[in-house]
PDB file of N, CA and C in Angstrom:
ATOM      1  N   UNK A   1       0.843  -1.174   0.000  1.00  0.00           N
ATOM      2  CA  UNK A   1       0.000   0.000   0.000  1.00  0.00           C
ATOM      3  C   UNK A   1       0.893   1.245   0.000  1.00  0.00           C
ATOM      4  N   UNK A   2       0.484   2.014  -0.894  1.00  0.00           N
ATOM      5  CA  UNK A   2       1.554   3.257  -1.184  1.00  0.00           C
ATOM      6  C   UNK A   2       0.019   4.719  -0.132  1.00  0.00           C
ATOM      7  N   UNK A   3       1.063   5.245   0.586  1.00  0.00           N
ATOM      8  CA  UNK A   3       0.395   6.378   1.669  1.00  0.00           C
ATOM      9  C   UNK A   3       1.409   7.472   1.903  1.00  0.00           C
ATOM     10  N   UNK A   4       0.729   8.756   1.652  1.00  0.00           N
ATOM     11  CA  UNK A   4       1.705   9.996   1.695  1.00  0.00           C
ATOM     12  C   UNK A   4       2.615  10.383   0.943  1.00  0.00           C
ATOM     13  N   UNK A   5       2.931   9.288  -0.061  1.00  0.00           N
ATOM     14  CA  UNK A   5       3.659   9.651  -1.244  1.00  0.00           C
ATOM     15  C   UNK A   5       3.796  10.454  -2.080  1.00  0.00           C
ATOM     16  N   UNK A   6       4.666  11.383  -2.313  1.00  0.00           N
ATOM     17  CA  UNK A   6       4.406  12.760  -3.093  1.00  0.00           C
ATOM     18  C   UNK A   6       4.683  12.337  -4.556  1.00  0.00           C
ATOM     19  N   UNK A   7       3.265  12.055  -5.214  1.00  0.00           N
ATOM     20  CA  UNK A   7       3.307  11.922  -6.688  1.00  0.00           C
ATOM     21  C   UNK A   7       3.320  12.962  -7.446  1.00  0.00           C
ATOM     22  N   UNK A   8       4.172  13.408  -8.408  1.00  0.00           N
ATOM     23  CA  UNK A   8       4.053  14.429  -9.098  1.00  0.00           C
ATOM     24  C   UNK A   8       4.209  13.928 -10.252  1.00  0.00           C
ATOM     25  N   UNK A   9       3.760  15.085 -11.738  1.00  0.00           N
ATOM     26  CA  UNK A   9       3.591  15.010 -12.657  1.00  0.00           C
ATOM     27  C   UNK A   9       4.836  15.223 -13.286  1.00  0.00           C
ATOM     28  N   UNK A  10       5.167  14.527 -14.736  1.00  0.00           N
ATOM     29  CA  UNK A  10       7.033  14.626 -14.999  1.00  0.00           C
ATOM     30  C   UNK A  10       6.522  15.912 -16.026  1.00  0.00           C
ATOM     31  N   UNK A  11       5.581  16.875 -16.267  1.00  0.00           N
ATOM     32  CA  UNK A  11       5.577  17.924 -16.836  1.00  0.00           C
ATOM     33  C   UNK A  11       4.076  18.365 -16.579  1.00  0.00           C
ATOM     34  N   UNK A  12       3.805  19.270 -16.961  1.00  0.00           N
ATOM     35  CA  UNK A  12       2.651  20.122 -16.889  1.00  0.00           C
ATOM     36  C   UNK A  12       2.049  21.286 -18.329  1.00  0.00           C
ATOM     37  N   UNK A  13       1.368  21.901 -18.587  1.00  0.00           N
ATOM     38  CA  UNK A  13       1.184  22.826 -19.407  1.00  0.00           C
ATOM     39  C   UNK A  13       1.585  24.307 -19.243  1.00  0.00           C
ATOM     40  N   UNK A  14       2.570  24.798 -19.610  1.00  0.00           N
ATOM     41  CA  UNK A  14       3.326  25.574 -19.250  1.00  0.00           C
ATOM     42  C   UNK A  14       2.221  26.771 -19.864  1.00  0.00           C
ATOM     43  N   UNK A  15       2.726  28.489 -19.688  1.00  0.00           N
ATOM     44  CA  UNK A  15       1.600  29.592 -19.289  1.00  0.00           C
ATOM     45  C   UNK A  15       1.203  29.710 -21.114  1.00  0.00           C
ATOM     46  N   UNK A  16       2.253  29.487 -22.422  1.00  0.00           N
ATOM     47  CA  UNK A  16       2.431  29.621 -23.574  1.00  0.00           C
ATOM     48  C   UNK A  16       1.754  28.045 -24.364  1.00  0.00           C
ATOM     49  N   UNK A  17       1.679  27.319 -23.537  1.00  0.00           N
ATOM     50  CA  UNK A  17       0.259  26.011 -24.208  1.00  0.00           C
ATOM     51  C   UNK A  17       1.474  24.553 -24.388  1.00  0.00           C
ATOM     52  N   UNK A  18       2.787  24.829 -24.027  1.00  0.00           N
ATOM     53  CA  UNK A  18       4.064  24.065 -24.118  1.00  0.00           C
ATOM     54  C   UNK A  18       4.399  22.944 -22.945  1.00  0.00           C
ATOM     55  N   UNK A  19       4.665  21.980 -22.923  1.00  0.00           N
ATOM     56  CA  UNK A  19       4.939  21.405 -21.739  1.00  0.00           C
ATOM     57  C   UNK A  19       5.739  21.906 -21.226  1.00  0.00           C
ATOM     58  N   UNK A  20       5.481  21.568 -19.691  1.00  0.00           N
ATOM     59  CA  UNK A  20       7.267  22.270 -18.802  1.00  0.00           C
ATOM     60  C   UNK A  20       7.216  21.624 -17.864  1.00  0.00           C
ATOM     61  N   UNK A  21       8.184  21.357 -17.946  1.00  0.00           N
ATOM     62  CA  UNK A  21       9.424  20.271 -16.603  1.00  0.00           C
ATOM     63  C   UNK A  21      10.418  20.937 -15.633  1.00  0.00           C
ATOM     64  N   UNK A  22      10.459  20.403 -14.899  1.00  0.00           N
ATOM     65  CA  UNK A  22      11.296  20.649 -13.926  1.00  0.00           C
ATOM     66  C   UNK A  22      12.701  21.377 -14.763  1.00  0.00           C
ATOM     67  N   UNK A  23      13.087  20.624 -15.374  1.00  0.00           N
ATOM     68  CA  UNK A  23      14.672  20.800 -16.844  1.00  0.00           C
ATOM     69  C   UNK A  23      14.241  22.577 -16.881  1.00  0.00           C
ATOM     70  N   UNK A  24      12.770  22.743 -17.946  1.00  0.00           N
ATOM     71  CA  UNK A  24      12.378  24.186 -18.140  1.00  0.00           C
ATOM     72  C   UNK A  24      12.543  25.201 -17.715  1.00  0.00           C
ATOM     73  N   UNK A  25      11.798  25.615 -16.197  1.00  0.00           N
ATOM     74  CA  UNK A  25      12.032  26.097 -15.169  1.00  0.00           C
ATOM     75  C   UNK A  25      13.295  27.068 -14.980  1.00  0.00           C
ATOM     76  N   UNK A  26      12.659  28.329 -14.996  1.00  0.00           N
ATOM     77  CA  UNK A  26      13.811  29.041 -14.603  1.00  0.00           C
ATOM     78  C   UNK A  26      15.217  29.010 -13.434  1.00  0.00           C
ATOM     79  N   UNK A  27      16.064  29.516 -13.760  1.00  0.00           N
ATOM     80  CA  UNK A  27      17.546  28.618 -12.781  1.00  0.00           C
ATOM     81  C   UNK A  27      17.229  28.870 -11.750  1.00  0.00           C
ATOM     82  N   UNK A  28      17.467  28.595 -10.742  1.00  0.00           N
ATOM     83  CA  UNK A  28      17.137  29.096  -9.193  1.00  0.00           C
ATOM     84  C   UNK A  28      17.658  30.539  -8.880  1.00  0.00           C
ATOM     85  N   UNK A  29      18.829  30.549  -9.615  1.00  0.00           N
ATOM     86  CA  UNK A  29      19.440  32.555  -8.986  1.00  0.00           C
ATOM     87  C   UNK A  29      18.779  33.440 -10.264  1.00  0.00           C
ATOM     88  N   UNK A  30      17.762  33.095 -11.075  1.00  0.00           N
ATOM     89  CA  UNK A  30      16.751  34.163 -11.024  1.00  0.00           C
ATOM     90  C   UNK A  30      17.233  35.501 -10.794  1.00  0.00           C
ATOM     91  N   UNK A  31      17.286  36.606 -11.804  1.00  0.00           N
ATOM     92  CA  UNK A  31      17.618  38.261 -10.503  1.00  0.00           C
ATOM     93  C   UNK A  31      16.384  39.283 -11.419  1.00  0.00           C
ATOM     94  N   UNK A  32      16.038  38.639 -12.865  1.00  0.00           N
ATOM     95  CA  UNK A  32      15.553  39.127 -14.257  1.00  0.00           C
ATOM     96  C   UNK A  32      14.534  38.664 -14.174  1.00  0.00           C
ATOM     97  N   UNK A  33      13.140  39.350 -13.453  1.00  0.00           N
ATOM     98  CA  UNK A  33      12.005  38.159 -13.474  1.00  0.00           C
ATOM     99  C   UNK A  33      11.053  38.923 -14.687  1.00  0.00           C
ATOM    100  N   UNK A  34      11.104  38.311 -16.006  1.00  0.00           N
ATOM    101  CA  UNK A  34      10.535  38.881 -17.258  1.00  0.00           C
ATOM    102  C   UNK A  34       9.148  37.624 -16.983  1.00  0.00           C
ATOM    103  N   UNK A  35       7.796  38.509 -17.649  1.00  0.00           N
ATOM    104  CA  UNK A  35       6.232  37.540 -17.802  1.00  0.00           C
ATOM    105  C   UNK A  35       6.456  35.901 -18.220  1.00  0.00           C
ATOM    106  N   UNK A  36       7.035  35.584 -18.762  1.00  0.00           N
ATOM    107  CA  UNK A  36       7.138  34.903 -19.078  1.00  0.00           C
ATOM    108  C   UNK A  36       7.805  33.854 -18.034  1.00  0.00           C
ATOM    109  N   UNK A  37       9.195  33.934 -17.557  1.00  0.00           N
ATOM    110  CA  UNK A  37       9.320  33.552 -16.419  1.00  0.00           C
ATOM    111  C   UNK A  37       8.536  33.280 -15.073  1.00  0.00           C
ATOM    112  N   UNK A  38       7.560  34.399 -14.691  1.00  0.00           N
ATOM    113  CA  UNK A  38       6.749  33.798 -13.341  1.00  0.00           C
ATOM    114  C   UNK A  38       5.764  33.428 -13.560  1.00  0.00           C
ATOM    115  N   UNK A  39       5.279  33.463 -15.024  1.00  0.00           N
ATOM    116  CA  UNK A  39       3.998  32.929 -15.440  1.00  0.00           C
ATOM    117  C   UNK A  39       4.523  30.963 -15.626  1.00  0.00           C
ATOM    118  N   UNK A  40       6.148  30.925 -15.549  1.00  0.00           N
ATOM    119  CA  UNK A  40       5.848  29.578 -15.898  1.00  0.00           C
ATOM    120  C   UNK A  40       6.240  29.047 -14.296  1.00  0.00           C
ATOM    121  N   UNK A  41       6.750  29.916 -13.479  1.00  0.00           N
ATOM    122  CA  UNK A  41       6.644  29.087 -11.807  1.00  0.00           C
ATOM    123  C   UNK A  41       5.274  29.431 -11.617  1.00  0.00           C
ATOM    124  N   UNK A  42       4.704  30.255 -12.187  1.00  0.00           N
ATOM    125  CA  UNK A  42       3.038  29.593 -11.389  1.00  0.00           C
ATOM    126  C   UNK A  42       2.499  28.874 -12.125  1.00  0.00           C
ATOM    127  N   UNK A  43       2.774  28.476 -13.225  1.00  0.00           N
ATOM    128  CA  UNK A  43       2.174  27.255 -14.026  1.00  0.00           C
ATOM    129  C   UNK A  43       2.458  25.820 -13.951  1.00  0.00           C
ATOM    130  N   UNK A  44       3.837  26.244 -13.261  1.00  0.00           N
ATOM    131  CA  UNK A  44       4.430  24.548 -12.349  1.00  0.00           C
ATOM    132  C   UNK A  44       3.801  24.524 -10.849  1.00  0.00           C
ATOM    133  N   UNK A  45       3.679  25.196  -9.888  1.00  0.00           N
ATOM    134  CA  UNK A  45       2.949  25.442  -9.023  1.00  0.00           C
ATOM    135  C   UNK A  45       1.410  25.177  -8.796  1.00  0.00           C
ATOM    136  N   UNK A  46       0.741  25.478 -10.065  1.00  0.00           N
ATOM    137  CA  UNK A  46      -0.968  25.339  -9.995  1.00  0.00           C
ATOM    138  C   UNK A  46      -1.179  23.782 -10.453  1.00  0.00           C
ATOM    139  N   UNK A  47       0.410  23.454 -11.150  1.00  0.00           N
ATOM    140  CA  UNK A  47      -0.108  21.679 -11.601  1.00  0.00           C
ATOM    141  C   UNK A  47       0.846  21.002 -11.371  1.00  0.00           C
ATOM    142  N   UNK A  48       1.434  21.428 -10.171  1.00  0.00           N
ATOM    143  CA  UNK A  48       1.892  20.451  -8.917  1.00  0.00           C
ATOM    144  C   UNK A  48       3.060  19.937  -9.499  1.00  0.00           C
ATOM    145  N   UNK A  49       3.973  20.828 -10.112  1.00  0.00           N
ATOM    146  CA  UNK A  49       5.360  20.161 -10.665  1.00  0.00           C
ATOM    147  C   UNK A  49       6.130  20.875  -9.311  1.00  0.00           C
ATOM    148  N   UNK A  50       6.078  21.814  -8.881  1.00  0.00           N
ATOM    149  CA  UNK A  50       6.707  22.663  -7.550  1.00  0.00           C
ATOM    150  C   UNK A  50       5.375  22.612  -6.946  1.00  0.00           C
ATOM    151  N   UNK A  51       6.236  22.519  -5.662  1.00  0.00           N
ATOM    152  CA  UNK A  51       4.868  22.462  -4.258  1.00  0.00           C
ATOM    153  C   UNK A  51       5.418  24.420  -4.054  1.00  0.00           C
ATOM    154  N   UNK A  52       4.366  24.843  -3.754  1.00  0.00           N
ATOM    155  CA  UNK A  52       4.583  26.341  -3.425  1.00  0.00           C
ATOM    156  C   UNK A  52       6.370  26.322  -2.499  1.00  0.00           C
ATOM    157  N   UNK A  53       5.655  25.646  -1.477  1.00  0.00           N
ATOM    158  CA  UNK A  53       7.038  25.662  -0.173  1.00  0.00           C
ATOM    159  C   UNK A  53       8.451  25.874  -1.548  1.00  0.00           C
ATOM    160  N   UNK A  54       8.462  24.636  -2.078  1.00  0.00           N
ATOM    161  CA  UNK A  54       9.731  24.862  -3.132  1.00  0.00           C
ATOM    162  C   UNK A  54       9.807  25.871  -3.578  1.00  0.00           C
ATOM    163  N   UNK A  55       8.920  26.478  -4.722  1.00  0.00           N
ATOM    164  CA  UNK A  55       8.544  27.311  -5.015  1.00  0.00           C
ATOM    165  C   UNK A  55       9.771  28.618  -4.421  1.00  0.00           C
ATOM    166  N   UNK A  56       8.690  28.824  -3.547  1.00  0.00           N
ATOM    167  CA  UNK A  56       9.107  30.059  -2.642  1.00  0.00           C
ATOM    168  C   UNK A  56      10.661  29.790  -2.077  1.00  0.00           C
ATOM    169  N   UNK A  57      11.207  28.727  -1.733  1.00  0.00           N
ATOM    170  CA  UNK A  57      12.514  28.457  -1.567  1.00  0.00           C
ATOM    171  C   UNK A  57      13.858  28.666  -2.255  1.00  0.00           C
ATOM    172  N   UNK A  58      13.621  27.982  -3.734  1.00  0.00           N
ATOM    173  CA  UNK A  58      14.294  27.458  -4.812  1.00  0.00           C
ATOM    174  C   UNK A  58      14.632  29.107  -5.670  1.00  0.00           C
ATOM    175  N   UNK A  59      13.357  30.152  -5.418  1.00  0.00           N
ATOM    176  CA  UNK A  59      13.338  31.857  -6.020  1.00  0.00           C
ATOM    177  C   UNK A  59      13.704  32.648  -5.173  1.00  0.00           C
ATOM    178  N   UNK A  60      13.719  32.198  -3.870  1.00  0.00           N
ATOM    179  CA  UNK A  60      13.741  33.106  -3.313  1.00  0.00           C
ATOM    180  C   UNK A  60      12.254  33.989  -2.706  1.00  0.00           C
ATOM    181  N   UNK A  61      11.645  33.467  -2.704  1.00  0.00           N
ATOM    182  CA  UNK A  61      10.354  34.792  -3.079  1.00  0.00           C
ATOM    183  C   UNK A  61       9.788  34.778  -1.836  1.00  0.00           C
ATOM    184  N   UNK A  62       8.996  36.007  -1.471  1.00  0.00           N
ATOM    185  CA  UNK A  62       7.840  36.055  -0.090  1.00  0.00           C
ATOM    186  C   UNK A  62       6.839  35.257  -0.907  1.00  0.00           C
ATOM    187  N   UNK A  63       5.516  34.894   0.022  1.00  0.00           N
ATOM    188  CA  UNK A  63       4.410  34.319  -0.056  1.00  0.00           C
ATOM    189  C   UNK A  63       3.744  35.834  -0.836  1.00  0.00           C
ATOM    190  N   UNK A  64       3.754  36.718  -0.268  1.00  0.00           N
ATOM    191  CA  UNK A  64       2.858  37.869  -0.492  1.00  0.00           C
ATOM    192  C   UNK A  64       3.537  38.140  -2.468  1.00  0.00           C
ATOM    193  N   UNK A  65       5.028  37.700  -2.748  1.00  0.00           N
ATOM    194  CA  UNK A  65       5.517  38.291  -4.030  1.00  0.00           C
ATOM    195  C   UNK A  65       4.770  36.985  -4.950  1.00  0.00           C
ATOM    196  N   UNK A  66       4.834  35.998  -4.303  1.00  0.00           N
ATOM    197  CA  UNK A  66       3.833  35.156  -5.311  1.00  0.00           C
ATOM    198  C   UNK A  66       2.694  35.089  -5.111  1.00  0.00           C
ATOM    199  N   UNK A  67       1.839  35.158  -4.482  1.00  0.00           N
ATOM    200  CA  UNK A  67       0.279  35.635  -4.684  1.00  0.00           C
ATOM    201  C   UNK A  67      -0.109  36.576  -5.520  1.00  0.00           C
ATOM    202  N   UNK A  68       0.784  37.634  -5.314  1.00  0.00           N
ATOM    203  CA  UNK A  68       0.671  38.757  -6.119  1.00  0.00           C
ATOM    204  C   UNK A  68       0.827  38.128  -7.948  1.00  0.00           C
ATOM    205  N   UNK A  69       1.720  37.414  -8.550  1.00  0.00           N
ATOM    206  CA  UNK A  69       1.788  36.823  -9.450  1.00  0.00           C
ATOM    207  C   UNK A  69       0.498  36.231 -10.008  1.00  0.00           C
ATOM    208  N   UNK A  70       0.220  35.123  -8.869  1.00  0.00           N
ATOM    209  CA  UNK A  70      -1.036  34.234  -9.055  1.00  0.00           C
ATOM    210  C   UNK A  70      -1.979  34.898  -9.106  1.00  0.00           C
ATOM    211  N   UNK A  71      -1.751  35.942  -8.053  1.00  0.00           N
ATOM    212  CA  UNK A  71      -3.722  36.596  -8.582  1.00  0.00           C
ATOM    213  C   UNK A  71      -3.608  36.882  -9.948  1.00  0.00           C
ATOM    214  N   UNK A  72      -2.577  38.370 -10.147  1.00  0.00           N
ATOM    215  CA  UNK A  72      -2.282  38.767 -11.746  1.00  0.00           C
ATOM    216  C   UNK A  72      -2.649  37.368 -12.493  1.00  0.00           C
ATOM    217  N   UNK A  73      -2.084  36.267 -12.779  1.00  0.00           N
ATOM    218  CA  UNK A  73      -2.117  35.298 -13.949  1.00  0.00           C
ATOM    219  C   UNK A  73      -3.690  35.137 -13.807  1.00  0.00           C
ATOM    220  N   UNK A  74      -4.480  35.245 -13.158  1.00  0.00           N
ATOM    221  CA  UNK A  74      -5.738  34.493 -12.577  1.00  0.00           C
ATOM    222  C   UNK A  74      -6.751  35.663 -13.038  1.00  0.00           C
ATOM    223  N   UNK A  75      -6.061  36.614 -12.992  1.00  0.00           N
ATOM    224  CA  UNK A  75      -7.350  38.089 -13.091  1.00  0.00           C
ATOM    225  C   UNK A  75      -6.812  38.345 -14.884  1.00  0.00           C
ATOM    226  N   UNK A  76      -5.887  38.479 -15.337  1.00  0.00           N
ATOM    227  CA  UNK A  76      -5.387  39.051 -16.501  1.00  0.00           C
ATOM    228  C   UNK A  76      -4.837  38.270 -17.151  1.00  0.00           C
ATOM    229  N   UNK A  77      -4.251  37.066 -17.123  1.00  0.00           N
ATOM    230  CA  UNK A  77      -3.194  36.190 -17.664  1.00  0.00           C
ATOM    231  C   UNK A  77      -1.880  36.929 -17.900  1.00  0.00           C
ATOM    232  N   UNK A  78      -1.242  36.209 -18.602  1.00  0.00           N
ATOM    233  CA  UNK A  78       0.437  36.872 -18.570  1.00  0.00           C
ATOM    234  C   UNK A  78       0.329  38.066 -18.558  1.00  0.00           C
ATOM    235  N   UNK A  79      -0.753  39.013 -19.369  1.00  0.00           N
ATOM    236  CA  UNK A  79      -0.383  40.330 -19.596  1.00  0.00           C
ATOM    237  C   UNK A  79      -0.588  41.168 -18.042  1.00  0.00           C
ATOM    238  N   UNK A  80      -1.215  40.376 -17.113  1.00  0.00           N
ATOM    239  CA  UNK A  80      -1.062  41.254 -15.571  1.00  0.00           C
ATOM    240  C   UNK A  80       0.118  41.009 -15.617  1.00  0.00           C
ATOM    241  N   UNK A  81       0.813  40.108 -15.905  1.00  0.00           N
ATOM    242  CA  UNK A  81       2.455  39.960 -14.912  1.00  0.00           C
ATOM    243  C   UNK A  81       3.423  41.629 -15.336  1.00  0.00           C
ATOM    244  N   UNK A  82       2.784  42.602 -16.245  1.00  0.00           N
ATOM    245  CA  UNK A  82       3.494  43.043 -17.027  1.00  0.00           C
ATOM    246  C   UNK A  82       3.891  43.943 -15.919  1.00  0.00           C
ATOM    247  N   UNK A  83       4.634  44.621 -15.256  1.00  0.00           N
ATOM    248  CA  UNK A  83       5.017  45.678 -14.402  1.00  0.00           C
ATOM    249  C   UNK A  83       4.297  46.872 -14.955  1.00  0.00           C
ATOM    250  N   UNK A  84       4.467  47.364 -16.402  1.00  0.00           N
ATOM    251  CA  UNK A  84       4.230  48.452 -16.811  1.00  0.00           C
ATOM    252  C   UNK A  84       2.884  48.418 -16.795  1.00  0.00           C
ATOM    253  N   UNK A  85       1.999  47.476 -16.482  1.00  0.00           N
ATOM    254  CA  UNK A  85       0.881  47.617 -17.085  1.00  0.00           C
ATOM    255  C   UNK A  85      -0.237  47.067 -15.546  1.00  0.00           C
ATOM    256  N   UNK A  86       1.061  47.054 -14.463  1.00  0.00           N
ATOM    257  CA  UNK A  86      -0.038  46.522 -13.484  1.00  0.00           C
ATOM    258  C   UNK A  86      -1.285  47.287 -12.527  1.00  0.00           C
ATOM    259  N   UNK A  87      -0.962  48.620 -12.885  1.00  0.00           N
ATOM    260  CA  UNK A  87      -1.866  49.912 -11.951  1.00  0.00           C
ATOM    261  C   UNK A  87      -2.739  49.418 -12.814  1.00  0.00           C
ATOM    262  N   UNK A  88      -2.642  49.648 -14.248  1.00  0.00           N
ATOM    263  CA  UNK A  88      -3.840  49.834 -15.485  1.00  0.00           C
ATOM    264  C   UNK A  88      -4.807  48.305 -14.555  1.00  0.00           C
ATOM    265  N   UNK A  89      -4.275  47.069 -14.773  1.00  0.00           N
ATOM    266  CA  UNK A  89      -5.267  45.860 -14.766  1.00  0.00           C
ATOM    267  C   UNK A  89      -5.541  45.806 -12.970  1.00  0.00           C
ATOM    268  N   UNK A  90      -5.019  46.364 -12.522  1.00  0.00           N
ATOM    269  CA  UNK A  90      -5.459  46.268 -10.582  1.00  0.00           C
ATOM    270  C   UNK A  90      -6.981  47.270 -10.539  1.00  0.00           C
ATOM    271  N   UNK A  91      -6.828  48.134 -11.476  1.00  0.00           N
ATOM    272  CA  UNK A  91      -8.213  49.555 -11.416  1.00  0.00           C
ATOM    273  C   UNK A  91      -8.581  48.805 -12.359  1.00  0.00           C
ATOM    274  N   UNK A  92      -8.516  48.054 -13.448  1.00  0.00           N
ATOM    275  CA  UNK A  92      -9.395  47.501 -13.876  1.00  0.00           C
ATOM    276  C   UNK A  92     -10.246  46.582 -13.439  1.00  0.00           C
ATOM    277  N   UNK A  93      -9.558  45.262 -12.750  1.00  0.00           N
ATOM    278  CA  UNK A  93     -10.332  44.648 -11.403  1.00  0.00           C
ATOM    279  C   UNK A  93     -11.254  45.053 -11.115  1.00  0.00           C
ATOM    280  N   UNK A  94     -10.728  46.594 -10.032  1.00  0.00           N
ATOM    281  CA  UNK A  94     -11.370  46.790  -8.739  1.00  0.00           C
ATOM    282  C   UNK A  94     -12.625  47.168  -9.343  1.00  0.00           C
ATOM    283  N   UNK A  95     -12.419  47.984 -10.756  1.00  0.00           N
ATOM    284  CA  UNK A  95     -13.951  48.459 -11.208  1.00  0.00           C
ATOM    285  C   UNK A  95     -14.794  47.550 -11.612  1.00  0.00           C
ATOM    286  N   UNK A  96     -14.506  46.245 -11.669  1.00  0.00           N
ATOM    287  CA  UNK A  96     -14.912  45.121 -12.271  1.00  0.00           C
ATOM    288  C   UNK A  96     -15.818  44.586 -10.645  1.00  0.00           C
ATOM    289  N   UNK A  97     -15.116  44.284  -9.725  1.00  0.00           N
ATOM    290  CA  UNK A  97     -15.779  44.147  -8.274  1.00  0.00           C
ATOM    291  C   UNK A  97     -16.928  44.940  -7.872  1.00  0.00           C
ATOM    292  N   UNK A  98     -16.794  46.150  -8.158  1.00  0.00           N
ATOM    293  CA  UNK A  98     -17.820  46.877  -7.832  1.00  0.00           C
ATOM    294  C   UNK A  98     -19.016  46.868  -8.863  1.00  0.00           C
ATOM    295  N   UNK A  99     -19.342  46.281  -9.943  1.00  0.00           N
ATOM    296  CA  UNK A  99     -20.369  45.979 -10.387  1.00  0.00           C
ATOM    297  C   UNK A  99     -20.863  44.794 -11.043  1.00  0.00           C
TER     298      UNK A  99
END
């Protein structure tokens, strides 16, 4: 009987429609975080190729710097991840909540 065993998937659907593996995955010293990049640690993250804990370990990152990611991918897709463009889609949201 197999119990508690951490089964994971040997790839997932990466944020661009591509498989991605562990191999894929941006290097761990990370310093250049371009859309494309955190759109594909939260795309290993939401389908269980990285457990968050890793995640957040392996980047470096707060809990609060990846939520912030995940909501963006979740409210806007890649184009929230954009820095330049994140006031624009956060007031877009919020006006979206209120009606």
């Amino acid at each position: 009987m197999i119990e508690n065993q951490d089964i994971r998937p040997a790839q997932v659907i990466g944020p661009l429609g591509e498989p991605l593996t562990l191999a894929d995955l941006p290097p761990p010293d990370t310093k250049r975080w371009v859309v494309r990049r955190k759109a594909e640690v939260v795309a290993a993250v939401n389908g269980g190729l990285l457990s968050l804990d890793e995640a957040l370990a392996r980047y470096r990152l707060t809990l609060e710097e990846f939520a912030s990611w995940q909501r963006a991918v979740d409210r806007s897709g890649m184009h929230g991840l954009r820095v330049t463009k994140l006031q624009h889609y956060r007031e877009l949201y919020q006006r979206q909540q209120k009606y």
